[in-house]
C-alpha atoms as a PDB file:
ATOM      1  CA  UNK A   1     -67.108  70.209  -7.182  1.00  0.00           C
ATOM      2  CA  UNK A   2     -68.884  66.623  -7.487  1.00  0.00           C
ATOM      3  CA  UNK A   3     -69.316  65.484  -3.727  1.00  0.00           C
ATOM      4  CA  UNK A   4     -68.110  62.414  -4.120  1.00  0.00           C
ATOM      5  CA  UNK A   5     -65.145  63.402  -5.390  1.00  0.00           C
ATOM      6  CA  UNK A   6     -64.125  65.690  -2.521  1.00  0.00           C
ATOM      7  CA  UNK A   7     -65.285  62.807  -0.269  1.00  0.00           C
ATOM      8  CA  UNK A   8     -62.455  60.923  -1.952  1.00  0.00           C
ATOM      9  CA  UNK A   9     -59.085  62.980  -0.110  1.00  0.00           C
ATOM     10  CA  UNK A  10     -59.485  65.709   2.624  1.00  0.00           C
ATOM     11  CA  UNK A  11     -56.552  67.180   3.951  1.00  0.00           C
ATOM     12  CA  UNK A  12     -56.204  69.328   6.781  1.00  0.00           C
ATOM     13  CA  UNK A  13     -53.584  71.501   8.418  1.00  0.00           C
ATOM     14  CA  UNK A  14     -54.349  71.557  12.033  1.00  0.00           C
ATOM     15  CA  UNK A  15     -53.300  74.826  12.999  1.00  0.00           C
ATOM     16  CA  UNK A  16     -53.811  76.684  16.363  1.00  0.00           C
ATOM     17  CA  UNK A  17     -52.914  74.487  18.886  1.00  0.00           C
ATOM     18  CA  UNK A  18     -50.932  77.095  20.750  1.00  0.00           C
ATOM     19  CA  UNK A  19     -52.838  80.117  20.521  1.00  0.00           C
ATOM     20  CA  UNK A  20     -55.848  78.071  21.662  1.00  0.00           C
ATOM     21  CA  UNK A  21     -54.014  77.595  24.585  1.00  0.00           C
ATOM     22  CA  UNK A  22     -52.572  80.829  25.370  1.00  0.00           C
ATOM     23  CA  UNK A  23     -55.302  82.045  25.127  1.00  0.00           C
ATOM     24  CA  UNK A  24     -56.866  80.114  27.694  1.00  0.00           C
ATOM     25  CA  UNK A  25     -53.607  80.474  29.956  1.00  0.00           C
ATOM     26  CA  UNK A  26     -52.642  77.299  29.825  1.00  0.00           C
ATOM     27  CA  UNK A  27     -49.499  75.906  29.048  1.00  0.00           C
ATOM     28  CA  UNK A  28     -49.029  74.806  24.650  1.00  0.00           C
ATOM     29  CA  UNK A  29     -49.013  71.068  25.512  1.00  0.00           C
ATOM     30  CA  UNK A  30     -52.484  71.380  26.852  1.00  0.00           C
ATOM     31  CA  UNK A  31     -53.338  72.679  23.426  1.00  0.00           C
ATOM     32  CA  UNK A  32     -51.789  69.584  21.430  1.00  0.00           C
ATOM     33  CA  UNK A  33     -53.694  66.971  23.622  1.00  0.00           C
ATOM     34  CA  UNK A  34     -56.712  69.541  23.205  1.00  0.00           C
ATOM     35  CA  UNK A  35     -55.536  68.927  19.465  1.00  0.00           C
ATOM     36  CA  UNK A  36     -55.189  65.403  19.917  1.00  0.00           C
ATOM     37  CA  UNK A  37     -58.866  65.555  20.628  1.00  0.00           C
ATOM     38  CA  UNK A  38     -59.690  67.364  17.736  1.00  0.00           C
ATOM     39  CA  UNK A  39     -58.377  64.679  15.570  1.00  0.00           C
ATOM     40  CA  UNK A  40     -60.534  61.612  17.464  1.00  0.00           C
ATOM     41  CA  UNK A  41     -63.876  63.984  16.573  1.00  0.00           C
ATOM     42  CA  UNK A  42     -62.362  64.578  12.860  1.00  0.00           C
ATOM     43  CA  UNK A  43     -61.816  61.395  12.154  1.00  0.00           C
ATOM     44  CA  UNK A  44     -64.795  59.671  13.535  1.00  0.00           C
ATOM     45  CA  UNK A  45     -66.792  62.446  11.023  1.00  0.00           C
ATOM     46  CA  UNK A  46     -64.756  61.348   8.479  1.00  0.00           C
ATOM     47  CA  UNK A  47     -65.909  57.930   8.987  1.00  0.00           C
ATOM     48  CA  UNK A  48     -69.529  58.906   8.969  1.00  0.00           C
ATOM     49  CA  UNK A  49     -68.972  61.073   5.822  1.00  0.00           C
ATOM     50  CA  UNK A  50     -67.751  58.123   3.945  1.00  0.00           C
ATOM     51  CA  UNK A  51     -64.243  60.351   3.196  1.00  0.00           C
ATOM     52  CA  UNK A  52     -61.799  57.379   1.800  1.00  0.00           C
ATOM     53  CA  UNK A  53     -58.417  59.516   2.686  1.00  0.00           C
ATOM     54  CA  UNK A  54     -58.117  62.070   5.816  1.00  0.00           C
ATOM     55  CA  UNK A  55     -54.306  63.463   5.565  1.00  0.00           C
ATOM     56  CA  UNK A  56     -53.195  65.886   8.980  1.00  0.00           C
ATOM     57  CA  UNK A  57     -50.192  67.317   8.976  1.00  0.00           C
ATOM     58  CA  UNK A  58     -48.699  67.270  12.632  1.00  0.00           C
ATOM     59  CA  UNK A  59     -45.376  68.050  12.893  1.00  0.00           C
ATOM     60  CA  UNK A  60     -43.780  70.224  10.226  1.00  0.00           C
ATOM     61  CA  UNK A  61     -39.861  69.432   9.393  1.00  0.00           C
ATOM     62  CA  UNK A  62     -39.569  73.340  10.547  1.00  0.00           C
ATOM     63  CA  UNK A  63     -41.325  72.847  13.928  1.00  0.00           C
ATOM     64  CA  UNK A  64     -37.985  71.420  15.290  1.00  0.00           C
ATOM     65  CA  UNK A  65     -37.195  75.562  16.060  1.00  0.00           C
ATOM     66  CA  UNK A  66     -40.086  75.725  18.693  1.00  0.00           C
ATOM     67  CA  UNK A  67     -39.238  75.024  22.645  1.00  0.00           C
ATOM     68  CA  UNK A  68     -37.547  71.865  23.498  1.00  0.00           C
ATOM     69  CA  UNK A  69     -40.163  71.481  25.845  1.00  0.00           C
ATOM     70  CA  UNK A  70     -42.707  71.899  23.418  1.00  0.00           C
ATOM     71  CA  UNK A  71     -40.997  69.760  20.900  1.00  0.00           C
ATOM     72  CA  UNK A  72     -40.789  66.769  23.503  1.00  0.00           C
ATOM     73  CA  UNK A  73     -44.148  67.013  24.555  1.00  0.00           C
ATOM     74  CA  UNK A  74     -45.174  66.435  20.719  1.00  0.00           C
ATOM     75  CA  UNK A  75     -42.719  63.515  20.094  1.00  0.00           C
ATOM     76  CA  UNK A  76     -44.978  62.187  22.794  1.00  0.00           C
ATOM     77  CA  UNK A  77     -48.199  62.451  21.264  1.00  0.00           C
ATOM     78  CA  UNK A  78     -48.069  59.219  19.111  1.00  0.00           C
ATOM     79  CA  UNK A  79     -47.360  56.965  22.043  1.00  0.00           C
ATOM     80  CA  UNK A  80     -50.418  58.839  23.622  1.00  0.00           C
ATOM     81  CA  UNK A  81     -52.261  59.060  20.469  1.00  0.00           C
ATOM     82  CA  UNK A  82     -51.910  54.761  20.439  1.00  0.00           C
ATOM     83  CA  UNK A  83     -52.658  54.048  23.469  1.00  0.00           C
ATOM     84  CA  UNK A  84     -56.235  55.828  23.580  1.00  0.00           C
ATOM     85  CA  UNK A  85     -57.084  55.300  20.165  1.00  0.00           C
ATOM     86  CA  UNK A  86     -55.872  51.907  18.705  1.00  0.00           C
ATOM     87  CA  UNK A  87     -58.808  50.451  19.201  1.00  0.00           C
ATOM     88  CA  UNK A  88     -61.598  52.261  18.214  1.00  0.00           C
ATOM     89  CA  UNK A  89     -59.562  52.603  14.953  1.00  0.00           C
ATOM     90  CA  UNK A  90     -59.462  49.060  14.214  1.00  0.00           C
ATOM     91  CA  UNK A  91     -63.118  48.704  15.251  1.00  0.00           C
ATOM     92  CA  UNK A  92     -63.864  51.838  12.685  1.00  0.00           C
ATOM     93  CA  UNK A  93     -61.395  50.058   9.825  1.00  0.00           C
ATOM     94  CA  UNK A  94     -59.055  52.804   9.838  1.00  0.00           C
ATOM     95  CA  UNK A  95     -55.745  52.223   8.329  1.00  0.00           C
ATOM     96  CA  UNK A  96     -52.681  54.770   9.814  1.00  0.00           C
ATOM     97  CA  UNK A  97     -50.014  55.599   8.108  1.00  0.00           C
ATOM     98  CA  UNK A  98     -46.989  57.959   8.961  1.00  0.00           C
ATOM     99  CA  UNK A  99     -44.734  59.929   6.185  1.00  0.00           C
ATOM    100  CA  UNK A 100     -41.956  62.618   6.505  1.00  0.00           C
ATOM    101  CA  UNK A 101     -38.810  62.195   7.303  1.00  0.00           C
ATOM    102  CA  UNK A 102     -39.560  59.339   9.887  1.00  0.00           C
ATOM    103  CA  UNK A 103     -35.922  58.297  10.782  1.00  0.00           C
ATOM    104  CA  UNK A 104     -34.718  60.722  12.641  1.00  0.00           C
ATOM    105  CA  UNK A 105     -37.840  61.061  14.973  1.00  0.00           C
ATOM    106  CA  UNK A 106     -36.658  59.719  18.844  1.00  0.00           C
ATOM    107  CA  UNK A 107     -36.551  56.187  18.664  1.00  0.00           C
ATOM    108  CA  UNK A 108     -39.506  55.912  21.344  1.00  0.00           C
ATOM    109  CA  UNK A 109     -41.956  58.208  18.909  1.00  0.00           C
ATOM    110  CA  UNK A 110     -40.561  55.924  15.509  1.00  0.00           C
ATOM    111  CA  UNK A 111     -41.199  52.912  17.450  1.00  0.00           C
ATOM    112  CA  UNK A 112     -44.835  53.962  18.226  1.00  0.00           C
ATOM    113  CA  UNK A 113     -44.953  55.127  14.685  1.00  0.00           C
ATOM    114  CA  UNK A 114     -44.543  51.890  13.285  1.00  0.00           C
ATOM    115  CA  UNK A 115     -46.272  49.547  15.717  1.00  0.00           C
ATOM    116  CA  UNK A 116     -49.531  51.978  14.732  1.00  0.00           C
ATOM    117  CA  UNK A 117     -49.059  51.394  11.256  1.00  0.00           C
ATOM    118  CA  UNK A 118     -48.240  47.494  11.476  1.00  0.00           C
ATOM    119  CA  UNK A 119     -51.546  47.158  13.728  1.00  0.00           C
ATOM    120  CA  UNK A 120     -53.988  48.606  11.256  1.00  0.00           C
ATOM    121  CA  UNK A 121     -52.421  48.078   7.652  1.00  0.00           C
ATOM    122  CA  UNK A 122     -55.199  45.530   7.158  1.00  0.00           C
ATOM    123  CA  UNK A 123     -57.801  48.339   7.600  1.00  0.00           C
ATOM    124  CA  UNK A 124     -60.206  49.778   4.809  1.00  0.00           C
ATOM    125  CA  UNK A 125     -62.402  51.865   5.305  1.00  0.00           C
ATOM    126  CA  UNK A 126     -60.553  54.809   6.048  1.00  0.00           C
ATOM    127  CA  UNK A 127     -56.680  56.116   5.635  1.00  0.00           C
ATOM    128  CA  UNK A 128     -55.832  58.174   8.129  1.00  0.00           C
ATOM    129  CA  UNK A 129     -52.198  59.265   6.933  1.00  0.00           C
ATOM    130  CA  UNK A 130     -50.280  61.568   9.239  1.00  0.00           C
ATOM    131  CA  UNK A 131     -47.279  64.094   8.162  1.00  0.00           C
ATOM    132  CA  UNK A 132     -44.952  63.924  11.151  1.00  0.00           C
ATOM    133  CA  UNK A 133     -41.552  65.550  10.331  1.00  0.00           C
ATOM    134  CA  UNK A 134     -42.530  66.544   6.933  1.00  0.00           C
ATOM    135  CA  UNK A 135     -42.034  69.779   4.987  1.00  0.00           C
ATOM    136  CA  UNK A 136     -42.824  68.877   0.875  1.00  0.00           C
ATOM    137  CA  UNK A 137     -39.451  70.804  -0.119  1.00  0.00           C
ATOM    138  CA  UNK A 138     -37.642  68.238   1.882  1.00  0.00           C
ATOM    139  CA  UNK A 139     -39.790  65.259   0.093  1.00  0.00           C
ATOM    140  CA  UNK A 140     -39.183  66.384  -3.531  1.00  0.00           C
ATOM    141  CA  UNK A 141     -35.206  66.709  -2.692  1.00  0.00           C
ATOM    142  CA  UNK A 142     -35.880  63.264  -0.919  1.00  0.00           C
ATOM    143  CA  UNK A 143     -37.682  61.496  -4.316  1.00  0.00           C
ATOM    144  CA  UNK A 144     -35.739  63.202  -6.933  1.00  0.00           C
ATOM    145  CA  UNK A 145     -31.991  61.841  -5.268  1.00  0.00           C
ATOM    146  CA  UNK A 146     -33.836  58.403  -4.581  1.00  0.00           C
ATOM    147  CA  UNK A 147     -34.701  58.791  -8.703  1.00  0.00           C
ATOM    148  CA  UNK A 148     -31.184  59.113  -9.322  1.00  0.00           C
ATOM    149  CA  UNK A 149     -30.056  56.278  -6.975  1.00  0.00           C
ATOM    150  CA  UNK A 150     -32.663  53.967  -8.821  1.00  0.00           C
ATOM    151  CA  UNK A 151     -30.884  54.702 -11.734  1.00  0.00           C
ATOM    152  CA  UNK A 152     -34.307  54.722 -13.677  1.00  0.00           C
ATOM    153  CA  UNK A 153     -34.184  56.332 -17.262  1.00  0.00           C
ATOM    154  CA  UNK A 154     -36.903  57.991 -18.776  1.00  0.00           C
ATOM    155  CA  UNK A 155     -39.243  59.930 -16.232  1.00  0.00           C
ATOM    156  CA  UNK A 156     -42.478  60.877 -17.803  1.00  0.00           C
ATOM    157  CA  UNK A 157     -45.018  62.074 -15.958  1.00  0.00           C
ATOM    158  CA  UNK A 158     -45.819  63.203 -11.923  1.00  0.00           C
ATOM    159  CA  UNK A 159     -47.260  59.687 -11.447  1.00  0.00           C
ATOM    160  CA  UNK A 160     -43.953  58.534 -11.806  1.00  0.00           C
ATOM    161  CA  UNK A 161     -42.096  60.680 -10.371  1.00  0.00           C
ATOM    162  CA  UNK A 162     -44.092  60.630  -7.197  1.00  0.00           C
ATOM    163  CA  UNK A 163     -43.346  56.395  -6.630  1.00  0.00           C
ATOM    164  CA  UNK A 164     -39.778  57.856  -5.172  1.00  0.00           C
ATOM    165  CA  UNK A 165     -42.016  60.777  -2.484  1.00  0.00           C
ATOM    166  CA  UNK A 166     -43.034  59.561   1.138  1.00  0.00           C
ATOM    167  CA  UNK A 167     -46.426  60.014  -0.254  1.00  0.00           C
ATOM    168  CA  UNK A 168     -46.282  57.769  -2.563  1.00  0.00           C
ATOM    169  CA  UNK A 169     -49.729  56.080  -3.511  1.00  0.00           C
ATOM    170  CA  UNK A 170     -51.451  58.960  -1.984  1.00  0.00           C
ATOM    171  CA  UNK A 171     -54.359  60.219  -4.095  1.00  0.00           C
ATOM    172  CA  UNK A 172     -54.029  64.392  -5.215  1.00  0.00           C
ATOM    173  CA  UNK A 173     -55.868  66.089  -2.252  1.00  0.00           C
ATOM    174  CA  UNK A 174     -59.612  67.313  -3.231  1.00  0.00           C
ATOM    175  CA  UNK A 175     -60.289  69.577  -0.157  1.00  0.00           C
ATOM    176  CA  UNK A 176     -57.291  71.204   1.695  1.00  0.00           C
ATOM    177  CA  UNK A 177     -58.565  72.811   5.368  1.00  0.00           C
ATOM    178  CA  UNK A 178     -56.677  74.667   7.232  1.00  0.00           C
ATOM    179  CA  UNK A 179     -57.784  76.151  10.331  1.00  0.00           C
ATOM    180  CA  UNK A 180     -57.053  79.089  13.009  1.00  0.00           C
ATOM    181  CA  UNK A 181     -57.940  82.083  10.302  1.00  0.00           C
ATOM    182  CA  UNK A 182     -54.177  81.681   8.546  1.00  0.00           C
ATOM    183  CA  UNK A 183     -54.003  81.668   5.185  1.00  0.00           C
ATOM    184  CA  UNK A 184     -50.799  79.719   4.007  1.00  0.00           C
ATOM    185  CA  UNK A 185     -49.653  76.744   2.619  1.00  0.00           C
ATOM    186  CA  UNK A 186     -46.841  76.353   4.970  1.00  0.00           C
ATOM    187  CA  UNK A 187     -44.439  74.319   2.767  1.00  0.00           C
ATOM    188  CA  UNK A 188     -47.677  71.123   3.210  1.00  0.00           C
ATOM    189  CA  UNK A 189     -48.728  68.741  -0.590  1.00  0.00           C
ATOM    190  CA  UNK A 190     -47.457  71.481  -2.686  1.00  0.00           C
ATOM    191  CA  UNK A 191     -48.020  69.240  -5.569  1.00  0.00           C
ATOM    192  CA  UNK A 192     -50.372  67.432  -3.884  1.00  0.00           C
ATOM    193  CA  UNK A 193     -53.210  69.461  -3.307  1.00  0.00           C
ATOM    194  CA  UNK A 194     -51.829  71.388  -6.571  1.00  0.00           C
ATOM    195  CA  UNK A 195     -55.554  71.398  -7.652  1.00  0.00           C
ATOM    196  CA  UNK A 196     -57.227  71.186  -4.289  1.00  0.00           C
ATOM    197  CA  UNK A 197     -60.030  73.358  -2.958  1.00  0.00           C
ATOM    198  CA  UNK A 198     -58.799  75.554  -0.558  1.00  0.00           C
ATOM    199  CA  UNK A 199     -60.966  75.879   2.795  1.00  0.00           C
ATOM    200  CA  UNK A 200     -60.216  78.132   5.446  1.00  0.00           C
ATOM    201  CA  UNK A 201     -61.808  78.292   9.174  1.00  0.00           C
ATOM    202  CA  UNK A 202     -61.252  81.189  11.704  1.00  0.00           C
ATOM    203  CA  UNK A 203     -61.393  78.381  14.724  1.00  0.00           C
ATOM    204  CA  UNK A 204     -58.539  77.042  16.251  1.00  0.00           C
ATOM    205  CA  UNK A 205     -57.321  73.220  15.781  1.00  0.00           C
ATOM    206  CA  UNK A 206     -58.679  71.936  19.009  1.00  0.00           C
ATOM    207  CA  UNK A 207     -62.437  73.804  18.148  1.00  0.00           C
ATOM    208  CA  UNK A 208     -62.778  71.825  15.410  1.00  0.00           C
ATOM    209  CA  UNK A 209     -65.941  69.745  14.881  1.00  0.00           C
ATOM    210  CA  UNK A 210     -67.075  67.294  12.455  1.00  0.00           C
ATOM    211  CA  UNK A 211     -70.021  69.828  11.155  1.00  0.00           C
ATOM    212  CA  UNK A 212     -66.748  71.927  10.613  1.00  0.00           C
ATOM    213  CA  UNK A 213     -66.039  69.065   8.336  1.00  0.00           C
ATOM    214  CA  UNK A 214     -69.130  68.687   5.881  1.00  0.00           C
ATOM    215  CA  UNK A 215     -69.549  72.138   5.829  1.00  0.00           C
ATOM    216  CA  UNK A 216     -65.678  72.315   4.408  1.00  0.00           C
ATOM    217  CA  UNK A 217     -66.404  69.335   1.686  1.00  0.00           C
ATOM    218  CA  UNK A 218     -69.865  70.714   0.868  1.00  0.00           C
ATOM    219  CA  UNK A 219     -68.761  74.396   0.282  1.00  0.00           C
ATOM    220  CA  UNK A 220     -68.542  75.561  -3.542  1.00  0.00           C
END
């Protein structure tokens, strides 16, 4: 694979979080700040590996099932996630966007959402975009009844088709990580990363380093 070209769009599914955790005996929502973490160390590498798109996928549209508890603590996350972070990503020029099914998140966590996005859409040299309440079944029901609604004739291709996704505009994924040792797709891009490089790593989420990074976009 040309370098540059999997320096153009990494995407990663941070898995782990939890077992990290429990495996430490603490509680899961020490694991998803731990993860939180994580993603201030990936995205910093990203910046220094000259990667134009970093995609995470956070919050699955199936993770609603886990613990209340759990599930609240996450909602949480971007407020937190803001707070520590909006800074150093406009210093860095990173652009943040959110996708999924963003309207149903608590109003607190959309609010968040948005003001993260509106402070940084000016931003270049990175775009961070973050799957929060996303599952890619639920986005190609979404485009193909917003297709219908349009009332636009004559489809032809996946680049047209994909103007009507919450991803739309994102570039196919190049590299697609996905850590803790599982090896699934877990319903994240299907038609994405539908050529992507598939990448592997036995460490949990909140392990993960930016040499974890290069070594993932330099692998053949």
């Amino acid at each position: 694979m040309d370098m540059n070209k999997a320096r153009n769009h990494v995407a990663i599914m941070m898995d782990g979080n939890g077992r990290w955790a429990t495996e430490k005996g603490k509680p899961r929502s020490a694991g998803h700040y731990a993860g939180m973490l994580a993603v201030r160390r990936t995205v910093e590498a990203a910046v220094q590996l000259g990667i134009s798109n970093l995609t995470l996928y956070a919050f699955s549209s199936e993770n609603w099932k886990r613990p209340k508890q759990e599930v609240d603590y996450i909602m949480q996350l971007p407020s937190i996630f803001y707070k520590t972070e909006i800074k150093a990503l406009n210093k860095a020029g990173v652009r943040v966007e959110f996708f999924g099914n963003l309207q149903v998140l608590p109003k607190k966590t959309l609010d968040v959402v948005e003001r993260t996005m509106q402070e940084t859409i000016y931003n270049e040299k990175l775009i961070l975009r973050i799957a929060l309440n996303y599952g890619s079944k639920d986005e190609i029901i979404y485009g193909i009844k917003e297709m219908m609604q349009s009332n636009r004739q004559g489809i032809q291709d996946y680049e047209e088709l994909q103007q009507f996704f919450w991803t739309k505009g994102m570039p196919d994924v190049d590299v697609l990580i996905r850590t803790s040792g599982e090896q699934r797709l877990s319903n994240f891009l299907l038609m994405q990363a539908a050529n992507a490089r598939l990448v592997f790593i036995k460490a949990y989420w909140p392990d993960f380093e930016g040499a974890m990074l290069s070594a993932a976009i330099e692998a053949h």
